[in-house]
PDB file of N, CA and C in Angstrom:
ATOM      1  N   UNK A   1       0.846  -1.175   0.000  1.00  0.00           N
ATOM      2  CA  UNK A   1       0.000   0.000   0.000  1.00  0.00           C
ATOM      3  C   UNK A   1       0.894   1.242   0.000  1.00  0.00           C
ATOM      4  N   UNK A   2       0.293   2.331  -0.321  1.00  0.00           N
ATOM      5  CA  UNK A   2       1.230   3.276  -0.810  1.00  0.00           C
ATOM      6  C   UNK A   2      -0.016   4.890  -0.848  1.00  0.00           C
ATOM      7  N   UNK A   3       0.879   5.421   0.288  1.00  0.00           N
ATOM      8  CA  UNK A   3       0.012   6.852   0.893  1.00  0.00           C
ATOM      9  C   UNK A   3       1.140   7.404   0.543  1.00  0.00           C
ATOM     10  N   UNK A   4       0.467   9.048   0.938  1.00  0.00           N
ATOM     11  CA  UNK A   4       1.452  10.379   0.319  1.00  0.00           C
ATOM     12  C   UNK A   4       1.536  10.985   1.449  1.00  0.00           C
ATOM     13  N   UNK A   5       2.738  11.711   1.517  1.00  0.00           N
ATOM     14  CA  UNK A   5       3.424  13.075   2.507  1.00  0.00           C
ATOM     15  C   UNK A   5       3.004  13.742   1.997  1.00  0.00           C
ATOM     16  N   UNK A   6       2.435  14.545   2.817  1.00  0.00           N
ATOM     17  CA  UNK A   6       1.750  16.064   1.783  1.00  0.00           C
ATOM     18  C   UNK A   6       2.023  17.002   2.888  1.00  0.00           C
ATOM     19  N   UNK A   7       2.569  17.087   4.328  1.00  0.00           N
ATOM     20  CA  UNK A   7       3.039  18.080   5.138  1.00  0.00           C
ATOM     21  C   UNK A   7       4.089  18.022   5.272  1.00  0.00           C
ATOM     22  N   UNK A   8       4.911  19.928   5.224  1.00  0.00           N
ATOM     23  CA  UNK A   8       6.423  20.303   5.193  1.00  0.00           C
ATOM     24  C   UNK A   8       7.221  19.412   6.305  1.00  0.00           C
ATOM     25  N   UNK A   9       6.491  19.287   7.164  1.00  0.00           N
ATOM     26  CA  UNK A   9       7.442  18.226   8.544  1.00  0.00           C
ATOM     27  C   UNK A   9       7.925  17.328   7.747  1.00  0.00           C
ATOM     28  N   UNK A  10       6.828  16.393   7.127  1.00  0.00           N
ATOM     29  CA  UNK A  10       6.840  15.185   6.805  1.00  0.00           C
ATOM     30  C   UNK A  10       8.152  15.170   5.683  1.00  0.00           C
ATOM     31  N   UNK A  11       7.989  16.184   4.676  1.00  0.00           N
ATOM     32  CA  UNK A  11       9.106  16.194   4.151  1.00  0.00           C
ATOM     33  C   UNK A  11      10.753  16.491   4.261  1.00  0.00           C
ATOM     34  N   UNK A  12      10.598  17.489   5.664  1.00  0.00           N
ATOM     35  CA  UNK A  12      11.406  17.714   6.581  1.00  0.00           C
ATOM     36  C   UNK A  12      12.190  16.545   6.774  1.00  0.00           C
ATOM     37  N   UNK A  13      11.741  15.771   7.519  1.00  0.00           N
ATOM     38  CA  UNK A  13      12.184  14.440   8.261  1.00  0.00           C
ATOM     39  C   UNK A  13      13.198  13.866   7.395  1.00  0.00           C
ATOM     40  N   UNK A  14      12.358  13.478   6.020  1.00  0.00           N
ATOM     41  CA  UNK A  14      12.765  12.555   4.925  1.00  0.00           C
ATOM     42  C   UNK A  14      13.696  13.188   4.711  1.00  0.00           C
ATOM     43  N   UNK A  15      13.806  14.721   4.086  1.00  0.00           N
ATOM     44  CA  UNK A  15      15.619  15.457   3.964  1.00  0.00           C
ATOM     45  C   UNK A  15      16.603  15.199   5.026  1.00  0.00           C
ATOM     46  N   UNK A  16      16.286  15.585   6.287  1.00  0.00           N
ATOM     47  CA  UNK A  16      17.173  15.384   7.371  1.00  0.00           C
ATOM     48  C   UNK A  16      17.494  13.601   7.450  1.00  0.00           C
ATOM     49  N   UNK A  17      17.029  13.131   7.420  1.00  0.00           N
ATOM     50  CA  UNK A  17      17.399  11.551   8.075  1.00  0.00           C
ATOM     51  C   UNK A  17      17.243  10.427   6.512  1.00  0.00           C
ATOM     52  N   UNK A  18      16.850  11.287   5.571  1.00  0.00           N
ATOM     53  CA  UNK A  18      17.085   9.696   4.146  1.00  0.00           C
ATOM     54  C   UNK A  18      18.276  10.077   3.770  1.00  0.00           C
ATOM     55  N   UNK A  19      18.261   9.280   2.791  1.00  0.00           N
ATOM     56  CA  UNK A  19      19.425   9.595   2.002  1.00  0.00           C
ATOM     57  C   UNK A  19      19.014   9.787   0.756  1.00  0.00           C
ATOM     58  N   UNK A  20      19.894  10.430  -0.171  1.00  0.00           N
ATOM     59  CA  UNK A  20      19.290  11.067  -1.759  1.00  0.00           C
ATOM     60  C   UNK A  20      20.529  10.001  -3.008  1.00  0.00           C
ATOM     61  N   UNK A  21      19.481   9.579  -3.742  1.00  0.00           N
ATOM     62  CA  UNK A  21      20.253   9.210  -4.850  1.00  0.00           C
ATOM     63  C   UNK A  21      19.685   9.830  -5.945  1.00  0.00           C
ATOM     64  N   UNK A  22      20.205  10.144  -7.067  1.00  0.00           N
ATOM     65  CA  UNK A  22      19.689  10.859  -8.599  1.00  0.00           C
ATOM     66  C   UNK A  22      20.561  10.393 -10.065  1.00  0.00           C
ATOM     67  N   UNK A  23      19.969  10.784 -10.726  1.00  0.00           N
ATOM     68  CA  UNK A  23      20.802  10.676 -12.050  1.00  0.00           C
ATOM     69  C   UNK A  23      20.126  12.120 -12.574  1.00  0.00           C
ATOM     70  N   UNK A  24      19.973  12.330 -13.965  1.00  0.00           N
ATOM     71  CA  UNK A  24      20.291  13.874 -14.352  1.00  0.00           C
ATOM     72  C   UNK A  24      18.474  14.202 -14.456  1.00  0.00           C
ATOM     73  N   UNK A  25      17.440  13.220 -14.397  1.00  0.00           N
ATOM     74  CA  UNK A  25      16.707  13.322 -14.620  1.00  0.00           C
ATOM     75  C   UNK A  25      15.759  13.510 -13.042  1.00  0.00           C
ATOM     76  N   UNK A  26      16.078  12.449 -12.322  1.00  0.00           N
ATOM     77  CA  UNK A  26      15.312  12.701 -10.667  1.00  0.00           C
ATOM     78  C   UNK A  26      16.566  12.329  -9.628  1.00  0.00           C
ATOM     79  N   UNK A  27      15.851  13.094  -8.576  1.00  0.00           N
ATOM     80  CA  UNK A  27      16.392  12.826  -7.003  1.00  0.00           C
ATOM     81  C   UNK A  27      15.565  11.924  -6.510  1.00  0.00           C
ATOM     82  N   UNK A  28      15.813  11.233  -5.591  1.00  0.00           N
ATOM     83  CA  UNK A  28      15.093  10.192  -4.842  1.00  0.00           C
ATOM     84  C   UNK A  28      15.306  10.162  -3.575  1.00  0.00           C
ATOM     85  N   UNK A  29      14.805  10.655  -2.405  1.00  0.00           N
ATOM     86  CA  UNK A  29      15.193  10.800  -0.770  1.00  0.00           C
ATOM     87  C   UNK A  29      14.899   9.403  -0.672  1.00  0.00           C
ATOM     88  N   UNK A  30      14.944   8.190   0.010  1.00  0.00           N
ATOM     89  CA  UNK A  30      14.832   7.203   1.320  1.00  0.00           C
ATOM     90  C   UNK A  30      15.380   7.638   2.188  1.00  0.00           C
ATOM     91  N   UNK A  31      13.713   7.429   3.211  1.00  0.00           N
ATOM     92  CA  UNK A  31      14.159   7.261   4.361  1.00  0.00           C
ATOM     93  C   UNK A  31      13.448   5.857   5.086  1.00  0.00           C
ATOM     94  N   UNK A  32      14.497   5.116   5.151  1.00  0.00           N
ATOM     95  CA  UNK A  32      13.917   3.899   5.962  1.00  0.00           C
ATOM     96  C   UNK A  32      13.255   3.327   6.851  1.00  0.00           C
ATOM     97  N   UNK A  33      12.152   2.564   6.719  1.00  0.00           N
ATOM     98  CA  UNK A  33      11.880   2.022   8.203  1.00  0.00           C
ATOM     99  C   UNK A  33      11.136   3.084   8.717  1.00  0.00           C
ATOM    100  N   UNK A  34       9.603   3.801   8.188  1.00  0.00           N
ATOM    101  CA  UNK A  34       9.214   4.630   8.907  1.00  0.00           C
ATOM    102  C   UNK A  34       8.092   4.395  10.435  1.00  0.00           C
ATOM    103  N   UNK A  35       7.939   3.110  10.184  1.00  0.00           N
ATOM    104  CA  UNK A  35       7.449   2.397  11.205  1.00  0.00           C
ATOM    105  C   UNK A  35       5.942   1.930  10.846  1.00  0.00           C
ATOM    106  N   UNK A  36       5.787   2.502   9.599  1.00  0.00           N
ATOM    107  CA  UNK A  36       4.448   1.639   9.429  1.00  0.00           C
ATOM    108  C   UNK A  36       4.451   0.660   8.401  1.00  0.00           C
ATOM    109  N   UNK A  37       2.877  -0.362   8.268  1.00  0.00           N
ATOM    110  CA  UNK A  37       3.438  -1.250   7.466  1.00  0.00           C
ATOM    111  C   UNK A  37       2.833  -1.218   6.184  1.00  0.00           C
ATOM    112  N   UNK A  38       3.266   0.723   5.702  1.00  0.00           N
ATOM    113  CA  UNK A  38       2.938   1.326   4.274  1.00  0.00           C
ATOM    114  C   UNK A  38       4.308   1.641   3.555  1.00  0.00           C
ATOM    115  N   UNK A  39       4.278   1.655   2.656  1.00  0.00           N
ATOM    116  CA  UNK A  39       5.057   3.276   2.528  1.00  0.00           C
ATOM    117  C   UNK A  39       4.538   4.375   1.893  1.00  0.00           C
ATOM    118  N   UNK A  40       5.356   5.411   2.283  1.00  0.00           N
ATOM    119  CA  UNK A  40       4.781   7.250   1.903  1.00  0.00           C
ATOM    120  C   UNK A  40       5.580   7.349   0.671  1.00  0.00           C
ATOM    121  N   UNK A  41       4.717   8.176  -0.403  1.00  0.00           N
ATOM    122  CA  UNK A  41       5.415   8.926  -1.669  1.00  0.00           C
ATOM    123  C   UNK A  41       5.415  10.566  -1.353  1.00  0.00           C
ATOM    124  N   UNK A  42       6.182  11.055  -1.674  1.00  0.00           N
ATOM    125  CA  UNK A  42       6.305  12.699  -1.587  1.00  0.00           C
ATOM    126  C   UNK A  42       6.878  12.891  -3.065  1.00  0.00           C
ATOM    127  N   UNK A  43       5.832  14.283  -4.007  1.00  0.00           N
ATOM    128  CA  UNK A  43       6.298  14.770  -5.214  1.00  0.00           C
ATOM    129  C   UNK A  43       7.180  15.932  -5.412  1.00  0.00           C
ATOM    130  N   UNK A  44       7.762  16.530  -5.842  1.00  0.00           N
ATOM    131  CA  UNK A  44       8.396  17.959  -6.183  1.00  0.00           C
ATOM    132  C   UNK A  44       8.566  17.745  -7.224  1.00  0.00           C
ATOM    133  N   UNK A  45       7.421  18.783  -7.800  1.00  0.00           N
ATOM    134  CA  UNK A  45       7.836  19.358  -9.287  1.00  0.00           C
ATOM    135  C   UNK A  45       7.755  21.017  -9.854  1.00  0.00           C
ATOM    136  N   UNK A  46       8.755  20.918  -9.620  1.00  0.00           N
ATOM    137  CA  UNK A  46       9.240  22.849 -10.209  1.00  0.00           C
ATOM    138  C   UNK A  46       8.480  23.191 -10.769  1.00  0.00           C
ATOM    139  N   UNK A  47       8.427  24.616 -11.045  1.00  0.00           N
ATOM    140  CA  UNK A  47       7.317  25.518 -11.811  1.00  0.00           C
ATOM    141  C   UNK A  47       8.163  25.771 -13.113  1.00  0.00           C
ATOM    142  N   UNK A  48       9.359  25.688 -12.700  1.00  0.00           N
ATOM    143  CA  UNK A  48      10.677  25.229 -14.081  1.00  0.00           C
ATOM    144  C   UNK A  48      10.142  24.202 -14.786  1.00  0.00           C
ATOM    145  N   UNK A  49       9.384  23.223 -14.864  1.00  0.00           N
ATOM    146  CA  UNK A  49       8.932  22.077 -15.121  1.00  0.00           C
ATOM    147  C   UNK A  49       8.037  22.679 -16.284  1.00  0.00           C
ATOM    148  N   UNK A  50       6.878  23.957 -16.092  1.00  0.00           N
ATOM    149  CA  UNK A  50       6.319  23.977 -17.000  1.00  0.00           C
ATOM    150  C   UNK A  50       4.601  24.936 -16.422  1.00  0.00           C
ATOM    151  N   UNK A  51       3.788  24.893 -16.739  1.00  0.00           N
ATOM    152  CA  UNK A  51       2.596  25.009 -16.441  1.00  0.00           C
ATOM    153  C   UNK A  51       1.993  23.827 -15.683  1.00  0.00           C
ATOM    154  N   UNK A  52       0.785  24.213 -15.045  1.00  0.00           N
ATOM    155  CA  UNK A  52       0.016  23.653 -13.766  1.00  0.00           C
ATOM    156  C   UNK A  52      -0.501  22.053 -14.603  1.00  0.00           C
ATOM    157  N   UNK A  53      -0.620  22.261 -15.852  1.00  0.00           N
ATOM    158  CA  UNK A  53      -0.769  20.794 -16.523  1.00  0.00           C
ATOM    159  C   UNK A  53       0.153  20.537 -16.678  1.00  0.00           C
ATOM    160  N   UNK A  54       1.225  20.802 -17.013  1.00  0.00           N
ATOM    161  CA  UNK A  54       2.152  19.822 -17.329  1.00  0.00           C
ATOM    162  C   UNK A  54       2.855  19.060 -15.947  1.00  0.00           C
ATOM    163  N   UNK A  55       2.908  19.890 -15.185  1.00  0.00           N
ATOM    164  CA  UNK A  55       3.870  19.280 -13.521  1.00  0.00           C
ATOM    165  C   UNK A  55       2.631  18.425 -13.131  1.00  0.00           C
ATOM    166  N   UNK A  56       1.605  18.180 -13.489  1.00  0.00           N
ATOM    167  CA  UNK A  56       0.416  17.825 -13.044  1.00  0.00           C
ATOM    168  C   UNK A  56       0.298  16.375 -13.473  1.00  0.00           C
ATOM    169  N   UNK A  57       0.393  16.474 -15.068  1.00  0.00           N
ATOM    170  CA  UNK A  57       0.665  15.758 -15.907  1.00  0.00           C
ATOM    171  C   UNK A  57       2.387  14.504 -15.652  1.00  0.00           C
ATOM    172  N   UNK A  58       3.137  15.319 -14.925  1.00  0.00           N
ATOM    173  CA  UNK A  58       4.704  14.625 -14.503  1.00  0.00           C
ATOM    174  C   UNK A  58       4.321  13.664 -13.171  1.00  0.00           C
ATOM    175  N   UNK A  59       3.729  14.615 -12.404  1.00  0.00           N
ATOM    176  CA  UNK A  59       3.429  13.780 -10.837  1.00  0.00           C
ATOM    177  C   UNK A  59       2.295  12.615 -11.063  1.00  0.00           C
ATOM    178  N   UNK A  60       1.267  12.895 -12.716  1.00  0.00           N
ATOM    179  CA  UNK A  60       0.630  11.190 -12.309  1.00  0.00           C
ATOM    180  C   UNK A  60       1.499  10.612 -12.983  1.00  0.00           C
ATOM    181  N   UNK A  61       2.416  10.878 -13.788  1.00  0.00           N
ATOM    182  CA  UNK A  61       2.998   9.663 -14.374  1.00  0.00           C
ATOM    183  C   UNK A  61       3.820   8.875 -13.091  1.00  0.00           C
ATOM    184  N   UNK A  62       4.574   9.987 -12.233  1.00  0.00           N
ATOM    185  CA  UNK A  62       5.335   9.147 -11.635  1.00  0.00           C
ATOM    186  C   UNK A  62       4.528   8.240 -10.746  1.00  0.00           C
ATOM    187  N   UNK A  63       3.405   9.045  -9.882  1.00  0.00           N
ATOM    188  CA  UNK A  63       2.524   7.875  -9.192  1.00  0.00           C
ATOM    189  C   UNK A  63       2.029   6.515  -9.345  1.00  0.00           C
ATOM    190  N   UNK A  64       1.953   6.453 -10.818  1.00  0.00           N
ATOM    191  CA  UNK A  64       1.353   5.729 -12.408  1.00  0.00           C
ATOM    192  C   UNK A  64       2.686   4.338 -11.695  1.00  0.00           C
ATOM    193  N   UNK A  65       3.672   5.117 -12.154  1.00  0.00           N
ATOM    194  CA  UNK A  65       5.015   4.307 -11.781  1.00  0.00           C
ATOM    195  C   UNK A  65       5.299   3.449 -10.707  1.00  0.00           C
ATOM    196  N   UNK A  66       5.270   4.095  -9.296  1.00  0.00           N
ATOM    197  CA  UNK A  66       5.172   3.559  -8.044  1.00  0.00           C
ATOM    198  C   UNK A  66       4.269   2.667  -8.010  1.00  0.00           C
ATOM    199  N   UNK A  67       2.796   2.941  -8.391  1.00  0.00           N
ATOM    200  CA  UNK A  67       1.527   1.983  -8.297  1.00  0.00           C
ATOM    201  C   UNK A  67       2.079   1.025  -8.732  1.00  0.00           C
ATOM    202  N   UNK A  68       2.916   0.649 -10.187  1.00  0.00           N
ATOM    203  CA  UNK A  68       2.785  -0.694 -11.119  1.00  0.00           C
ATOM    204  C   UNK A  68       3.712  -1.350 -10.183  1.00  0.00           C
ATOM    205  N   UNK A  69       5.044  -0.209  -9.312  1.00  0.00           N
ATOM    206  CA  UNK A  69       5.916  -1.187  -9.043  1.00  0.00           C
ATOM    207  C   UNK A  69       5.490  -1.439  -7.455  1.00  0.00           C
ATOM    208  N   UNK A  70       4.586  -1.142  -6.584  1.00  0.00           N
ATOM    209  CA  UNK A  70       4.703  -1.356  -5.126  1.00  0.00           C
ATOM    210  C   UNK A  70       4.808  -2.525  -4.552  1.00  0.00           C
ATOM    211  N   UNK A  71       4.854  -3.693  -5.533  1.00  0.00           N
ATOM    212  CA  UNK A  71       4.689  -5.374  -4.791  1.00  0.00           C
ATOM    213  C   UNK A  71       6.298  -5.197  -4.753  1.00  0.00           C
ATOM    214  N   UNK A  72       6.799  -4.747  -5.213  1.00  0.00           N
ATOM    215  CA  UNK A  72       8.540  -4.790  -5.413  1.00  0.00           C
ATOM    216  C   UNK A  72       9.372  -3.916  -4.739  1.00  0.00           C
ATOM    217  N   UNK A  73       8.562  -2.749  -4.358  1.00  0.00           N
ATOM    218  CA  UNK A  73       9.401  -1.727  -3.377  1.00  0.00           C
ATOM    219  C   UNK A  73       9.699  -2.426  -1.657  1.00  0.00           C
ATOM    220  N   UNK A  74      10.431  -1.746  -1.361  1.00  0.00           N
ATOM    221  CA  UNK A  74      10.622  -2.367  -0.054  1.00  0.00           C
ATOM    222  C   UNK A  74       9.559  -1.665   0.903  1.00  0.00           C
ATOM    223  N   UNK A  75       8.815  -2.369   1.637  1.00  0.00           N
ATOM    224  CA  UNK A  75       7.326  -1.252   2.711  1.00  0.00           C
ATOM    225  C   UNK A  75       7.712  -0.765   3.996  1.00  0.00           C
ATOM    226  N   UNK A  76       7.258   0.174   4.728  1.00  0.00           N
ATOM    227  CA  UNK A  76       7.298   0.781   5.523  1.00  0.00           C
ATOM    228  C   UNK A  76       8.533   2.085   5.179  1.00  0.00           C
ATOM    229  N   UNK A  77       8.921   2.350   4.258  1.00  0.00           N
ATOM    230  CA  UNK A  77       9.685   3.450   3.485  1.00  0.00           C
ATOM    231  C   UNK A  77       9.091   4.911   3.568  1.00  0.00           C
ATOM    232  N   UNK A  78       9.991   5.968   3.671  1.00  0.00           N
ATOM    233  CA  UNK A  78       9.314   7.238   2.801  1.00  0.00           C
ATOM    234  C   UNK A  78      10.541   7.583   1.615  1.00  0.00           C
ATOM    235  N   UNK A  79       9.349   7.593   0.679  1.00  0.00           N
ATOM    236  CA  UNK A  79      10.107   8.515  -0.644  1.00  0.00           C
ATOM    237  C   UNK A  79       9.832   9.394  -1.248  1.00  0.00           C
ATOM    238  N   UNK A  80      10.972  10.578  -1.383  1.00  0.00           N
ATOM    239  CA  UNK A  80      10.435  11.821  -2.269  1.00  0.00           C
ATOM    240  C   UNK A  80      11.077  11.395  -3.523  1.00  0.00           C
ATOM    241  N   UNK A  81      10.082  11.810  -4.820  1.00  0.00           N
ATOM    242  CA  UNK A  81      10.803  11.892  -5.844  1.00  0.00           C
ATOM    243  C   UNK A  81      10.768  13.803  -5.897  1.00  0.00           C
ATOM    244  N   UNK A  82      11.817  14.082  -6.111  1.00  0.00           N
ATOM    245  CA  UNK A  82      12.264  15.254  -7.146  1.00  0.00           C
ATOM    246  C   UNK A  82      12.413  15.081  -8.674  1.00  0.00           C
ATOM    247  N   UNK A  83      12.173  15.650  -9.162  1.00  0.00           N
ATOM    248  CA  UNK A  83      11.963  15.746 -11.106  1.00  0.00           C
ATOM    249  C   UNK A  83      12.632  17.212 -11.616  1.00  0.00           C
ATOM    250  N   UNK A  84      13.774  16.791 -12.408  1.00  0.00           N
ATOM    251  CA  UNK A  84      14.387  17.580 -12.748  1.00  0.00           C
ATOM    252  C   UNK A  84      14.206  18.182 -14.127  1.00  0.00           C
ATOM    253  N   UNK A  85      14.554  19.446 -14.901  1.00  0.00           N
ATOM    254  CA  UNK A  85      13.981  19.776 -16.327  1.00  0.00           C
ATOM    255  C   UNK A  85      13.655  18.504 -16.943  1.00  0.00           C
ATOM    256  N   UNK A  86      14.845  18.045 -17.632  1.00  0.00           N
ATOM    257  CA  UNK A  86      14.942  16.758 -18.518  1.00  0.00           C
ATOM    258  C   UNK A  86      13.468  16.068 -18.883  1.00  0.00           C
ATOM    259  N   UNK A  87      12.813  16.136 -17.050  1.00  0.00           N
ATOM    260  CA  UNK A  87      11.991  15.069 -17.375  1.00  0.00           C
ATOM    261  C   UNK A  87      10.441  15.615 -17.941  1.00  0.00           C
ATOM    262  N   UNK A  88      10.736  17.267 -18.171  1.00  0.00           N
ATOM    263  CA  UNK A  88       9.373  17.793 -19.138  1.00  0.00           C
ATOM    264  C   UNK A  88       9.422  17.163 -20.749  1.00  0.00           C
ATOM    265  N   UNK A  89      10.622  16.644 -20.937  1.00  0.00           N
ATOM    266  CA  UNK A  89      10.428  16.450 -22.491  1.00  0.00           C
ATOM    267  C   UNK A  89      10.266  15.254 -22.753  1.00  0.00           C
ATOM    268  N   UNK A  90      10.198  13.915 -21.633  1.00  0.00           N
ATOM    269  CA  UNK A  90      10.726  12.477 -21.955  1.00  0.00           C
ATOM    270  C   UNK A  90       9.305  12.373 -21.741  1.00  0.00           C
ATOM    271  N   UNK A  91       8.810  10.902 -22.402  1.00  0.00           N
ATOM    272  CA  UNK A  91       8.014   9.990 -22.404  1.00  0.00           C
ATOM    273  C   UNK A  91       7.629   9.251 -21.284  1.00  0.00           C
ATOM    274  N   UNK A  92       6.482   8.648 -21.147  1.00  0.00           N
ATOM    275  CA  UNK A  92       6.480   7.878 -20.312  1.00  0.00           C
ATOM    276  C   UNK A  92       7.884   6.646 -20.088  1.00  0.00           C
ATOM    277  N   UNK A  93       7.645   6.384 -21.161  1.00  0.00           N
ATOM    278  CA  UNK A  93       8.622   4.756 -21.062  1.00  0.00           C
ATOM    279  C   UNK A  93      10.176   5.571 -20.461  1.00  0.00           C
ATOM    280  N   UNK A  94      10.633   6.080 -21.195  1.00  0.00           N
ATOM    281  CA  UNK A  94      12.019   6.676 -20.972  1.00  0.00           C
ATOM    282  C   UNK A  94      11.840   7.383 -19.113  1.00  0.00           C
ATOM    283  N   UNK A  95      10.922   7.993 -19.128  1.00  0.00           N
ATOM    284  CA  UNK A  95      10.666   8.407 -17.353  1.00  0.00           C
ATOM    285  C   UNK A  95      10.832   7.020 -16.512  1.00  0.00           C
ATOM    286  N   UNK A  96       9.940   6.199 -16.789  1.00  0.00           N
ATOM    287  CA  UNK A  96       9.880   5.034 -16.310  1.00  0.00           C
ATOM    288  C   UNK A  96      11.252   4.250 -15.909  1.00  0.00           C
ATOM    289  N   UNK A  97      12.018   4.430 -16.958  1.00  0.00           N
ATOM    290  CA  UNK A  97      13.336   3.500 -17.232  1.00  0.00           C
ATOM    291  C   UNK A  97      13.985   4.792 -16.065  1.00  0.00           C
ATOM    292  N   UNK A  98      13.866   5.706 -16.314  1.00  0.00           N
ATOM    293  CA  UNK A  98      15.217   6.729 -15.088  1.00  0.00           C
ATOM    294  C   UNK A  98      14.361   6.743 -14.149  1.00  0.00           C
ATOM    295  N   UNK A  99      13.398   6.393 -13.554  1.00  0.00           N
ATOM    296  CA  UNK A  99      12.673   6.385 -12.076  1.00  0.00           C
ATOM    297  C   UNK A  99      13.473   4.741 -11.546  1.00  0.00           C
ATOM    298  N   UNK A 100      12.683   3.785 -12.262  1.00  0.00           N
ATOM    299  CA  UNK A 100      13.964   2.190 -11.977  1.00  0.00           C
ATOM    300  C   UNK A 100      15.466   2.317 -11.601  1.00  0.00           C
ATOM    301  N   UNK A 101      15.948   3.397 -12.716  1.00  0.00           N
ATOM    302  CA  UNK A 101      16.768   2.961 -12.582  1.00  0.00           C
ATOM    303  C   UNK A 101      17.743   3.722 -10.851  1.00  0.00           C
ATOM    304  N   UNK A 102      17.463   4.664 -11.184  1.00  0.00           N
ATOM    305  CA  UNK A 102      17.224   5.300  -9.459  1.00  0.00           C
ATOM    306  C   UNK A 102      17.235   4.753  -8.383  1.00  0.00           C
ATOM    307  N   UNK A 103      15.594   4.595  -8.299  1.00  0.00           N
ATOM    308  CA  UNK A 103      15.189   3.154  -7.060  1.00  0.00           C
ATOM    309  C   UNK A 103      16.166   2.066  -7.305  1.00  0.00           C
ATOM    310  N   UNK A 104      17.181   1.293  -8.478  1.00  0.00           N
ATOM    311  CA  UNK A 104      17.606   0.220  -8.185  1.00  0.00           C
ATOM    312  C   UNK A 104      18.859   0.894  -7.305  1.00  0.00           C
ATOM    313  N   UNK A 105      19.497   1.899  -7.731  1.00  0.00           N
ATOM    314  CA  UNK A 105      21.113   2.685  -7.098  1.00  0.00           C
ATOM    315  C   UNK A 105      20.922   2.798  -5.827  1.00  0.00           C
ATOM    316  N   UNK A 106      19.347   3.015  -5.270  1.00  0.00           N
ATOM    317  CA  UNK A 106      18.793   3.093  -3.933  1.00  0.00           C
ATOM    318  C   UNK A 106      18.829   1.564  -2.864  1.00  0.00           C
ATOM    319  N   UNK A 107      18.623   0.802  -3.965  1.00  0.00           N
ATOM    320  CA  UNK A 107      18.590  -0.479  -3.798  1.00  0.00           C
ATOM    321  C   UNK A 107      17.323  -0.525  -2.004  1.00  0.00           C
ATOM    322  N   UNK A 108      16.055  -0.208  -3.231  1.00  0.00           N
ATOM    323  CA  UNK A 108      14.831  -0.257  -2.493  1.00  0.00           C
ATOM    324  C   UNK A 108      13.627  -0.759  -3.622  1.00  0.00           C
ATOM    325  N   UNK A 109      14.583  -1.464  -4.467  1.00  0.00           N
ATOM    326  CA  UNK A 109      13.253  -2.080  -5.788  1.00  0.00           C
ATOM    327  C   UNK A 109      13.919  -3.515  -5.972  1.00  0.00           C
ATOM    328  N   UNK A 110      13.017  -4.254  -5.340  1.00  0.00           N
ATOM    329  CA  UNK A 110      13.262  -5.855  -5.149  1.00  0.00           C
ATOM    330  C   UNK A 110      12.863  -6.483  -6.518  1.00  0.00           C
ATOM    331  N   UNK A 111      13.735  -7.349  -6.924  1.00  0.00           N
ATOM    332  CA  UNK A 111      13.579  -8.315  -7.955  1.00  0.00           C
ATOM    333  C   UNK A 111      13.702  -7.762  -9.110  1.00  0.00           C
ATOM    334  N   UNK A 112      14.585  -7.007  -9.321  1.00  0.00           N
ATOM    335  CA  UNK A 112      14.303  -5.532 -10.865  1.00  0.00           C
ATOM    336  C   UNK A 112      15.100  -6.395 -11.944  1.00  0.00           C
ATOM    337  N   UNK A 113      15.310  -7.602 -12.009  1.00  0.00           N
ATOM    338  CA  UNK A 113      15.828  -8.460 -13.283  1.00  0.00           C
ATOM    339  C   UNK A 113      14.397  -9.109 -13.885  1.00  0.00           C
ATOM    340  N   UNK A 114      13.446  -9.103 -13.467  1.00  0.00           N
ATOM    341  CA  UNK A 114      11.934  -9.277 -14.018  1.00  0.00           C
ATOM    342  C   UNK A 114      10.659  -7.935 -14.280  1.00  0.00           C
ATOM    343  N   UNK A 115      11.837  -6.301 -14.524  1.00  0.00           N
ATOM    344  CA  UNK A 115      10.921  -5.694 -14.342  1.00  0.00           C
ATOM    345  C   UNK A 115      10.279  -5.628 -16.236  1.00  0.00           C
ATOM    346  N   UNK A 116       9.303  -5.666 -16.554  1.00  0.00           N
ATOM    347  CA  UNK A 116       8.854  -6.084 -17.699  1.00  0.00           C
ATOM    348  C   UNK A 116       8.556  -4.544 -18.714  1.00  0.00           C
ATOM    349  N   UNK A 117       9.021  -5.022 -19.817  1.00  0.00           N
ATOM    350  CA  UNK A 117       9.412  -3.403 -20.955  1.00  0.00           C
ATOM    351  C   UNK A 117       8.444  -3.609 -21.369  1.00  0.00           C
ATOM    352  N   UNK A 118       8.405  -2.059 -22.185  1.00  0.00           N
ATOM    353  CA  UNK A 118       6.913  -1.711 -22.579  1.00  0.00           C
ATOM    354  C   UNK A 118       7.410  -1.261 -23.457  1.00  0.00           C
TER     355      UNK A 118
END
């Protein structure tokens, strides 16, 4: 199961105590072990990103993302994704492939030698 941070504390926490991995396209905070037996998603998407549809349009894809993969994430987690320019111009599939590949550097996406292309 998979709920959202939507208060500054909440995101607070996750900066102070996760850790951040990225490539040129997203940042990714973990923070481990938040004690429940969910995990939290947190979005940031710049106004650099574009208009109120388009960042709108970025945050369901990534949600889109998390949903397909949550049997595979590790639970009780919080994660922020950050979304950097790059990712106003890419596709789903290509977003998809730099969100994986992220979460795998995080090494918080279980079993990612069966994750299936589109």
């Amino acid at each position: 199961m998979l709920k959202r941070l939507k208060k500054n504390h909440e995101f607070q926490i996750v900066f102070q105590e996760g850790k951040s991995f990225a490539n040129r396209q997203f940042v990714v905070y973990v923070r481990k072990q938040n004690g429940k037996p969910y995990s939290r998603l947190g979005l940031s998407v710049s106004k650099k990103m574009g208009n109120a549809v388009m960042r709108n349009h970025i945050k369901r894809y990534i949600k889109e993302i998390f949903r397909e993969f949550a049997d595979r994430l590790e639970v009780g987690n919080d994660y922020i994704i950050i979304s950097r320019k790059p990712v106003s111009t890419m596709t789903h599939q290509e977003m998809r492939k730099s969100l994986v590949h992220v979460l795998k550097k995080a090494r918080v996406l279980h079993d990612s030698r069966k994750i299936p292309q589109l």
